[in-house]
C-alpha atoms as a PDB file:
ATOM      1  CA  UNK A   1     -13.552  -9.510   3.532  1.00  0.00           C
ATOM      2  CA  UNK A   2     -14.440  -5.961   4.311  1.00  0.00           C
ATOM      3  CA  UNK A   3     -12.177  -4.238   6.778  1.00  0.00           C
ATOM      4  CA  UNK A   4     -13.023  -1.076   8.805  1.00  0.00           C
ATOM      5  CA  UNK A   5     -10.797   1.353  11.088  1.00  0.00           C
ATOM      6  CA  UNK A   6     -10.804   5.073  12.055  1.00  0.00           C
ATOM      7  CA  UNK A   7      -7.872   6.957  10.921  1.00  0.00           C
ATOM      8  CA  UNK A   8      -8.095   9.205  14.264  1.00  0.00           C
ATOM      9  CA  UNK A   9      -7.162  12.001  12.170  1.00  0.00           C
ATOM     10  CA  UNK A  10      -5.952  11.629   8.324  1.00  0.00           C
ATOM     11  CA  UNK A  11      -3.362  13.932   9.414  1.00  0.00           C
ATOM     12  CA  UNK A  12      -2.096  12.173  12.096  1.00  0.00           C
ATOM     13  CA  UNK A  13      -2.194   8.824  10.027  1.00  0.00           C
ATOM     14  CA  UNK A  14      -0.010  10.279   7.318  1.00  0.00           C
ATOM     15  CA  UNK A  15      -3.308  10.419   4.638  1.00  0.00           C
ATOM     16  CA  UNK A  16      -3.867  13.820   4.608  1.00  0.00           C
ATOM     17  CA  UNK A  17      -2.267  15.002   0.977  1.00  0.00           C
ATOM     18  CA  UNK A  18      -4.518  15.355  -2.052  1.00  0.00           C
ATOM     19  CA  UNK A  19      -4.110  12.301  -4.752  1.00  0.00           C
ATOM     20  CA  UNK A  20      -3.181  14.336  -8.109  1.00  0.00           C
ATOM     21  CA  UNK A  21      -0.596  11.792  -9.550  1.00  0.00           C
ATOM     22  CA  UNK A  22       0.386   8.664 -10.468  1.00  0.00           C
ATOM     23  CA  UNK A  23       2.926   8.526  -7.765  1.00  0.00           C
ATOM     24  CA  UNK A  24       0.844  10.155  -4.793  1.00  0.00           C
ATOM     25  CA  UNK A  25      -1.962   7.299  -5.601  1.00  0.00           C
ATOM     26  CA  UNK A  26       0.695   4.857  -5.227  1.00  0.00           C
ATOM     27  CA  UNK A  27       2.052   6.019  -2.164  1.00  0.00           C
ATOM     28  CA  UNK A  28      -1.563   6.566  -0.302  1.00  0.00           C
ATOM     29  CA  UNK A  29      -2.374   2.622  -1.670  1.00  0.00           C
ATOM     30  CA  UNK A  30       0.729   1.271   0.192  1.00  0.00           C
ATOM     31  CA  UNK A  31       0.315   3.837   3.332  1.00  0.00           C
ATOM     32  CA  UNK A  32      -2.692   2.136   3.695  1.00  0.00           C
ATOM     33  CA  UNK A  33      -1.122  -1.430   3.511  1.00  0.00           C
ATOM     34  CA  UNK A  34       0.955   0.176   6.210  1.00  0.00           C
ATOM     35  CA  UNK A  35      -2.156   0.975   8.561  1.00  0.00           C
ATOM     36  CA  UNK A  36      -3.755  -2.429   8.080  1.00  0.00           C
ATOM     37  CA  UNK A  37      -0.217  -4.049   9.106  1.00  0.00           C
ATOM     38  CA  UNK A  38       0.000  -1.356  11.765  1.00  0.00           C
ATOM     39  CA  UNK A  39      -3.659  -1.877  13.260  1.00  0.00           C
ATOM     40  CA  UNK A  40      -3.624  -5.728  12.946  1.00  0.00           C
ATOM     41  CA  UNK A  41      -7.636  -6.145  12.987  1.00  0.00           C
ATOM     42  CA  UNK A  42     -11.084  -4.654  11.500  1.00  0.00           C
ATOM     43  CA  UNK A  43     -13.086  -2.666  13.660  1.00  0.00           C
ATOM     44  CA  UNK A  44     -16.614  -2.792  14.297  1.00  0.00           C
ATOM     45  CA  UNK A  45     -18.325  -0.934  11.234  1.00  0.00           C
ATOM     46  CA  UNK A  46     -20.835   0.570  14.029  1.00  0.00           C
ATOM     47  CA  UNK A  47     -17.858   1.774  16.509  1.00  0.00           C
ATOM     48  CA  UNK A  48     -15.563   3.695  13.230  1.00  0.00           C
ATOM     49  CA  UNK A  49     -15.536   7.451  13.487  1.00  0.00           C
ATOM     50  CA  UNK A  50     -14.765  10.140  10.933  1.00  0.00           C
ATOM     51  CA  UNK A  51     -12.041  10.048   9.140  1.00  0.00           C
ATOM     52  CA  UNK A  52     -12.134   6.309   8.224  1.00  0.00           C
ATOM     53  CA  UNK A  53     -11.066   3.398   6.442  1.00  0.00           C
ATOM     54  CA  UNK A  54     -13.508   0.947   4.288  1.00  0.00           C
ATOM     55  CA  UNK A  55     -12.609  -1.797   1.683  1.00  0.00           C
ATOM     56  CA  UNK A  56     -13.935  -4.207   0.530  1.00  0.00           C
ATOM     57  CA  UNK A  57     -11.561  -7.398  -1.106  1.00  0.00           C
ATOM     58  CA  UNK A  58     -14.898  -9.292  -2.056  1.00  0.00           C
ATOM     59  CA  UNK A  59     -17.103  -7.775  -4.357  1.00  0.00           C
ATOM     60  CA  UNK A  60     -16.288  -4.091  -5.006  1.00  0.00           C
ATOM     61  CA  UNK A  61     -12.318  -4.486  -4.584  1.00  0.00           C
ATOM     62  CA  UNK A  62     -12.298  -1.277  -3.783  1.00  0.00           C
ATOM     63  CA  UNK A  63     -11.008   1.417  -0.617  1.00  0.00           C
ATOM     64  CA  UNK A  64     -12.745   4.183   0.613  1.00  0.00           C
ATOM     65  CA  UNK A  65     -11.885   6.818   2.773  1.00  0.00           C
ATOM     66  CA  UNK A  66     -14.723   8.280   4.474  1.00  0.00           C
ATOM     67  CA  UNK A  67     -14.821  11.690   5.632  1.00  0.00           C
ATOM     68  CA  UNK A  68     -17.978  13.847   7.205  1.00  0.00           C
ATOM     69  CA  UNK A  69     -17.732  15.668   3.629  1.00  0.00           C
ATOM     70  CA  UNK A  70     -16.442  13.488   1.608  1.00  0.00           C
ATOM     71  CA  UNK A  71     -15.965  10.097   0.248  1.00  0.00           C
ATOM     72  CA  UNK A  72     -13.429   8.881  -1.679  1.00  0.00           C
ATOM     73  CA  UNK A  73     -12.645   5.519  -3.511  1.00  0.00           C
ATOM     74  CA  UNK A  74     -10.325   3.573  -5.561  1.00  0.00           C
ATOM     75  CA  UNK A  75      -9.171  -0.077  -6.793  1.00  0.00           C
ATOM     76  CA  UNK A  76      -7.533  -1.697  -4.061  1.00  0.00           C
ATOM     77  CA  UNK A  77      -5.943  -5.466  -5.602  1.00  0.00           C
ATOM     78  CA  UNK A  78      -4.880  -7.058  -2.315  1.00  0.00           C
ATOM     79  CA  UNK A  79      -6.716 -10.025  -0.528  1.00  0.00           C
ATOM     80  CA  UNK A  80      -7.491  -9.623   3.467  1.00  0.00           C
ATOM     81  CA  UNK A  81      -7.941 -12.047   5.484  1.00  0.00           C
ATOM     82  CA  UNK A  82      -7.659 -13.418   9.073  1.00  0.00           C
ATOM     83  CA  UNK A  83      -6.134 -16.972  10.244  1.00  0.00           C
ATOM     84  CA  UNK A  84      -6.001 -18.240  13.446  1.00  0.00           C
ATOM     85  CA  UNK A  85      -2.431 -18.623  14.868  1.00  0.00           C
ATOM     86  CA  UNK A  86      -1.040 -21.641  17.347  1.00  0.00           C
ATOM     87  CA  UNK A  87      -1.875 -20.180  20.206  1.00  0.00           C
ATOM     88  CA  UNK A  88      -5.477 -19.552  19.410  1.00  0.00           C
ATOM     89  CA  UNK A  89      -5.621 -16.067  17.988  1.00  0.00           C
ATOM     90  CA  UNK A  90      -6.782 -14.449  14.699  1.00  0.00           C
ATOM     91  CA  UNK A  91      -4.535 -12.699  12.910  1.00  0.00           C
ATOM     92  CA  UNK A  92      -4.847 -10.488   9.586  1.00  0.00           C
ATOM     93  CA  UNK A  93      -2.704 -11.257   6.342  1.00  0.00           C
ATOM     94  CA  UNK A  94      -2.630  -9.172   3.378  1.00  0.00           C
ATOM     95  CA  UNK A  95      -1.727 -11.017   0.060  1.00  0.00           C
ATOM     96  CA  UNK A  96      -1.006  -9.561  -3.695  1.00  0.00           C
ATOM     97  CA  UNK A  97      -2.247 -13.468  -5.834  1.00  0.00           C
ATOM     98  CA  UNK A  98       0.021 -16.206  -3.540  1.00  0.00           C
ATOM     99  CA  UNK A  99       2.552 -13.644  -1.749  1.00  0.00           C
ATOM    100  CA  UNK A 100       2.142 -12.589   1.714  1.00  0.00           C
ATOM    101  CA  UNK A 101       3.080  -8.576   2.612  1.00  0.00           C
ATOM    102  CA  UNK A 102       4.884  -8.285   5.233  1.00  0.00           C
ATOM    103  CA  UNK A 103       6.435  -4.953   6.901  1.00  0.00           C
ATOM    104  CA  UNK A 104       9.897  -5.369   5.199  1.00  0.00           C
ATOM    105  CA  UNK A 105       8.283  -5.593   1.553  1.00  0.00           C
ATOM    106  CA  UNK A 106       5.609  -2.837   2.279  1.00  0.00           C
ATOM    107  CA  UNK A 107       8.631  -0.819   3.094  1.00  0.00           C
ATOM    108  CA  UNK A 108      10.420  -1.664   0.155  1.00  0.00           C
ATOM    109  CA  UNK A 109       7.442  -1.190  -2.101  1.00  0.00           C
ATOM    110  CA  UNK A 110       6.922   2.156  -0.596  1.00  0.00           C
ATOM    111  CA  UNK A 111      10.716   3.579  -0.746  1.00  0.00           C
ATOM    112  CA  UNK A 112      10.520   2.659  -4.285  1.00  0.00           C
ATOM    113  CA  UNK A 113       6.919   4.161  -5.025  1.00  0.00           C
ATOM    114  CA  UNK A 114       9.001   7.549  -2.893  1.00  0.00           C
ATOM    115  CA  UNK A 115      12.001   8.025  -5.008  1.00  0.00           C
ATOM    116  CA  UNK A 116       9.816   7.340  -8.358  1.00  0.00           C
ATOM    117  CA  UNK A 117      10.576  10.171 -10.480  1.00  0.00           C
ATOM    118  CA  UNK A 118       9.104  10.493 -13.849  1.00  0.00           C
ATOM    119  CA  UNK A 119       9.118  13.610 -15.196  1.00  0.00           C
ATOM    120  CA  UNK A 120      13.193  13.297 -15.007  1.00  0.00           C
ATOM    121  CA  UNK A 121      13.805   9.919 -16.022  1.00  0.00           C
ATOM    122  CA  UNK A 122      11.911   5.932 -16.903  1.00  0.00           C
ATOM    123  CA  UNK A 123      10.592   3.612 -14.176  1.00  0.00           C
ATOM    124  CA  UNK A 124      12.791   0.961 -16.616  1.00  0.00           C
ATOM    125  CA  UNK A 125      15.860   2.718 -15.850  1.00  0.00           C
ATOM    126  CA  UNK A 126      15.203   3.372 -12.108  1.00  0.00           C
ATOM    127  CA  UNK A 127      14.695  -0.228 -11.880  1.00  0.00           C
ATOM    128  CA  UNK A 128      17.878  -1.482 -12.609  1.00  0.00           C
ATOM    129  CA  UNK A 129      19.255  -0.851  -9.275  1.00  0.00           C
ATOM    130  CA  UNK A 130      16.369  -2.968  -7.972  1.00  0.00           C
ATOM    131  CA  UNK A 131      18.582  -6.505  -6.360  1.00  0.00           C
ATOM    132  CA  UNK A 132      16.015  -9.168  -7.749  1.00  0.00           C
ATOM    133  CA  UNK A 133      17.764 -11.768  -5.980  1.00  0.00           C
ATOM    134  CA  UNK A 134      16.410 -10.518  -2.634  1.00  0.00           C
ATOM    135  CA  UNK A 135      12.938 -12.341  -2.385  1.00  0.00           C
ATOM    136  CA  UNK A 136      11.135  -9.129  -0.131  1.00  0.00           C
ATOM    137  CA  UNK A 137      12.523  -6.925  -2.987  1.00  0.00           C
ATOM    138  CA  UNK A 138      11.795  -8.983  -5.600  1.00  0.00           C
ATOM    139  CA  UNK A 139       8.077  -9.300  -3.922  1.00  0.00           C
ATOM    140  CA  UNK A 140       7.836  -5.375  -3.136  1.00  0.00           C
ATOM    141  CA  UNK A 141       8.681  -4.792  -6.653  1.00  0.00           C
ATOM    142  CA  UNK A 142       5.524  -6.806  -8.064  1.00  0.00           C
ATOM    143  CA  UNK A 143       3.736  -4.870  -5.366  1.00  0.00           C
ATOM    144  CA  UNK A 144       4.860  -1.630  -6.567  1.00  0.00           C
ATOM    145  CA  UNK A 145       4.283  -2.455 -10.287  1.00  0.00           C
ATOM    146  CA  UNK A 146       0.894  -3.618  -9.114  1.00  0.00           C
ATOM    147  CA  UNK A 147      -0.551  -0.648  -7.829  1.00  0.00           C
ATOM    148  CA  UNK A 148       1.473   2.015 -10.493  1.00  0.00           C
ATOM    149  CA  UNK A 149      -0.467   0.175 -13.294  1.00  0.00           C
ATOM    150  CA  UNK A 150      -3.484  -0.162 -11.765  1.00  0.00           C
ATOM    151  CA  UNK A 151      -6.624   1.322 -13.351  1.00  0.00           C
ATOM    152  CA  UNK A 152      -7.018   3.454 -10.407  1.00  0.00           C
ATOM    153  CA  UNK A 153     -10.741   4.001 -11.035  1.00  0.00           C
ATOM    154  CA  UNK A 154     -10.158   6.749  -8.858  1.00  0.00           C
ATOM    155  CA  UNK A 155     -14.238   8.497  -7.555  1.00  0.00           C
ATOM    156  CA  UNK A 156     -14.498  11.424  -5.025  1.00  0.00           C
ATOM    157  CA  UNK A 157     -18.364  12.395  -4.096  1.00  0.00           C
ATOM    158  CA  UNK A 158     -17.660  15.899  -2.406  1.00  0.00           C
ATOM    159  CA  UNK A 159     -19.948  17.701  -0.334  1.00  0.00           C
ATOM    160  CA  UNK A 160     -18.237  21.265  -0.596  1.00  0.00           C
ATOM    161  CA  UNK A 161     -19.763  24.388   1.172  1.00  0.00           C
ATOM    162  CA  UNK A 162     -16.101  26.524   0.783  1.00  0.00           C
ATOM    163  CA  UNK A 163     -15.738  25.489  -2.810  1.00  0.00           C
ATOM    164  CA  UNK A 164     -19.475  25.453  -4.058  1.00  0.00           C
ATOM    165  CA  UNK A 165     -20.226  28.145  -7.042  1.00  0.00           C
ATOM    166  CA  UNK A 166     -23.199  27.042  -8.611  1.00  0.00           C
ATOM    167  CA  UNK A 167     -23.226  24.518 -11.281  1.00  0.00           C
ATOM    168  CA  UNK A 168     -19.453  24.865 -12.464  1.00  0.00           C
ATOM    169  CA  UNK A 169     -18.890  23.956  -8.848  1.00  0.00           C
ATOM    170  CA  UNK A 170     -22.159  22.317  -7.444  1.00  0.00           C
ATOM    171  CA  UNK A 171     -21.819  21.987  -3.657  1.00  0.00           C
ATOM    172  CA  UNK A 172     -22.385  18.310  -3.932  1.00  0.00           C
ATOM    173  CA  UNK A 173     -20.514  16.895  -6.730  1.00  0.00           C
ATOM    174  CA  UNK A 174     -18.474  13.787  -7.840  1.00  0.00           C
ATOM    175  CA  UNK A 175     -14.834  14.481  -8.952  1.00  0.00           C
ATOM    176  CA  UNK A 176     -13.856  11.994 -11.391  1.00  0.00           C
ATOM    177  CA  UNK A 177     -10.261  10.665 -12.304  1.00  0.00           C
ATOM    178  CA  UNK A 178      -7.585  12.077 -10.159  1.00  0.00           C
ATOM    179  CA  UNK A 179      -5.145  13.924 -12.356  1.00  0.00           C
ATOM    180  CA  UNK A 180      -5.702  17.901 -12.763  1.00  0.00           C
ATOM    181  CA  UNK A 181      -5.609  17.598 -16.537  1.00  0.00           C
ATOM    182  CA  UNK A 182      -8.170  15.238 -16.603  1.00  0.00           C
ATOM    183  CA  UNK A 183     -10.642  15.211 -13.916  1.00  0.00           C
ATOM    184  CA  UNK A 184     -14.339  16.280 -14.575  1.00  0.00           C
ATOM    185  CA  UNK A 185     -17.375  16.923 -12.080  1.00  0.00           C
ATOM    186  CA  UNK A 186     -20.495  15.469 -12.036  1.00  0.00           C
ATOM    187  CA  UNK A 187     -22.865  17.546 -10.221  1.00  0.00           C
ATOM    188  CA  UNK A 188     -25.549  15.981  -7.813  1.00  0.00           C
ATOM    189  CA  UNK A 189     -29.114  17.151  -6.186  1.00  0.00           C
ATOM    190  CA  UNK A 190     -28.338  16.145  -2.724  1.00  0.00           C
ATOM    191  CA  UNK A 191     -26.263  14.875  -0.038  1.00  0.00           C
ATOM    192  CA  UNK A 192     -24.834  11.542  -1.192  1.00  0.00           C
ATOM    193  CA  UNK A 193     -24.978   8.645   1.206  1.00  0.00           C
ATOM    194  CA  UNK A 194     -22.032   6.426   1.775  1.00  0.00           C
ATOM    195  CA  UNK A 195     -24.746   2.996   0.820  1.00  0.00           C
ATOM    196  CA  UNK A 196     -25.416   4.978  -2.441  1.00  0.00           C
ATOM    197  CA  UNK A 197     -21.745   5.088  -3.652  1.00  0.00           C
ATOM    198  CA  UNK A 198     -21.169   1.530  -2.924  1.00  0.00           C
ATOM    199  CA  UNK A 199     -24.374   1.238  -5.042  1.00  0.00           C
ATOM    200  CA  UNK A 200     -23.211   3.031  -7.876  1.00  0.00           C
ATOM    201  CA  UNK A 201     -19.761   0.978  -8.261  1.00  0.00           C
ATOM    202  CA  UNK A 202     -21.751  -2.200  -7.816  1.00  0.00           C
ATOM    203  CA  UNK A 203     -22.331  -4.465 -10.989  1.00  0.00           C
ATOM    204  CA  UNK A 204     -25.009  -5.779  -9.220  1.00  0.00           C
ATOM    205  CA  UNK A 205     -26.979  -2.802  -8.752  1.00  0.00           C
ATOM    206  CA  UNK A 206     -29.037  -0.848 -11.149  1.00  0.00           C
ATOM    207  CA  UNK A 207     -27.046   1.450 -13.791  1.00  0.00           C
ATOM    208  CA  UNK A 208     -27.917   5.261 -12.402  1.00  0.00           C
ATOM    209  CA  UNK A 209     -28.367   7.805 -15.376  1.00  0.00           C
ATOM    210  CA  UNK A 210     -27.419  10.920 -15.850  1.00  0.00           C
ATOM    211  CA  UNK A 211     -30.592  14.178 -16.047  1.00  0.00           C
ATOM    212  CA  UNK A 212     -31.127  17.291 -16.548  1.00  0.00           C
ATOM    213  CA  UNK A 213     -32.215  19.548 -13.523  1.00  0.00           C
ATOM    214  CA  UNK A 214     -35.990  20.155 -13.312  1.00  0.00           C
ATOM    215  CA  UNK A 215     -38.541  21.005 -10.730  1.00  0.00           C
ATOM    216  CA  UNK A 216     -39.876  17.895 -10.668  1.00  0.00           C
ATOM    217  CA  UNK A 217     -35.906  16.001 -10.120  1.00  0.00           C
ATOM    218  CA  UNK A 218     -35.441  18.600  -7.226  1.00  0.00           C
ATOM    219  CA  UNK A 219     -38.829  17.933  -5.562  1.00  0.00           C
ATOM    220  CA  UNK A 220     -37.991  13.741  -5.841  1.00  0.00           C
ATOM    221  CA  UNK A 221     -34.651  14.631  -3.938  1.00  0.00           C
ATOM    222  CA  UNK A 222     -36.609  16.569  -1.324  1.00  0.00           C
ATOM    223  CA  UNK A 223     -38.897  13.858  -0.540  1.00  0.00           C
ATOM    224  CA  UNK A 224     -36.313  11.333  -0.695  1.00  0.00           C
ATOM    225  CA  UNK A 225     -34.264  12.857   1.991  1.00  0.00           C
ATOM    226  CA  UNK A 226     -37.459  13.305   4.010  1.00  0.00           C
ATOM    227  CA  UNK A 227     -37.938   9.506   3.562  1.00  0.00           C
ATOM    228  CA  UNK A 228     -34.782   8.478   4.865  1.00  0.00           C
ATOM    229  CA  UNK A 229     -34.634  10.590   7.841  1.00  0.00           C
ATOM    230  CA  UNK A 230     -38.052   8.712   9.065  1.00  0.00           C
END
């Protein structure tokens, strides 16, 4: 399925801070199982506005977060999908394998993915207050240990006019990897468009390949983006 909604603002949907750690990319995962419990449907890709929501639970497995500057994306493990209820109405269902979220183990998955602390102590010890023998904490638990060892495969293409200092900061520019100690850039000729990101984390699109700048790469880009505004 692929599922889209406007945040309104990222502020205003609670999305706003900067994904540096394990624990912040857990957190902004399950915030966004909150939203899609919270909105209840997919919106029409041609009525979303800036800031918004993307994933796809089909091919890519993967969010993104749209912005007019930037795009960002990462592994997103949970089925969508919409059934129709008794009464005649479609409703959306998120699943982790055979379990269906629901608000109460969202919550619980997110107050533990909250008061996760590692720099002071083990995720093994912090689990032993966890009551297995509640099912919604037992199932918010496997959420929680889903996402905090996924392989975040965490992509940000930024178009950056504040930061932009030529090519140690190229003003359009993937960040790769999340984490301060081990992100890199990967500088880019143009504006990136949203079609060509999902292209490059496709298997099923041609593998793009890394150049050198020339004259002749920077003339390509210009004609390109002539091309495309036609």
């Amino acid at each position: 399925m692929q599922f889209f909604h406007s945040f309104g603002n990222m502020k205003a949907a609670d999305m706003d801070a900067k994904i540096t750690s394990p624990k912040n990319f857990t957190i902004a995962v399950l915030k966004i199982l909150e939203l899609i419990n919270t909105w209840g449907v997919s919106e029409n890709p041609s009525m979303v506005s800036y800031p918004y929501l993307y994933i796809d639970t089909t091919k890519l497995k993967r969010a993104f977060i749209i912005k007019s500057n930037q795009m960002v994306s990462f592994a997103f493990p949970f089925a969508i999908y919409t059934k129709m209820n008794t009464v005649g109405i479609d409703e959306l269902f998120i699943n982790l394998k055979d379990k269906k979220l629901n608000d109460v183990i969202i919550s619980h998955a997110m107050s533990l993915a909250q008061t996760l602390d590692l720099n002071n102590s083990t995720y093994a010890a912090q689990a032993k207050s966890i009551d297995l023998t509640d099912v919604d904490k037992l199932t918010a638990t496997r959420v929680f240990e889903t996402v905090l060892a996924l392989e975040p495969s965490y992509i940000r293409y930024d178009y950056d006019t504040k930061g932009c200092k030529g090519k140690i900061h190229p003003l359009h520019h993937f960040d790769v990897n999340y984490s301060n100690d081990y992100t890199y850039k990967v500088g880019l000729y143009g504006e990136l468009e949203e079609c060509k990101l999902k292209e490059l984390l496709s298997e099923d699109s041609d593998c793009w390949y890394v150049r050198p700048f020339s004259i002749i790469s920077k003339v390509e880009d210009v004609i390109r983006r002539k091309m495309v505004k036609k």
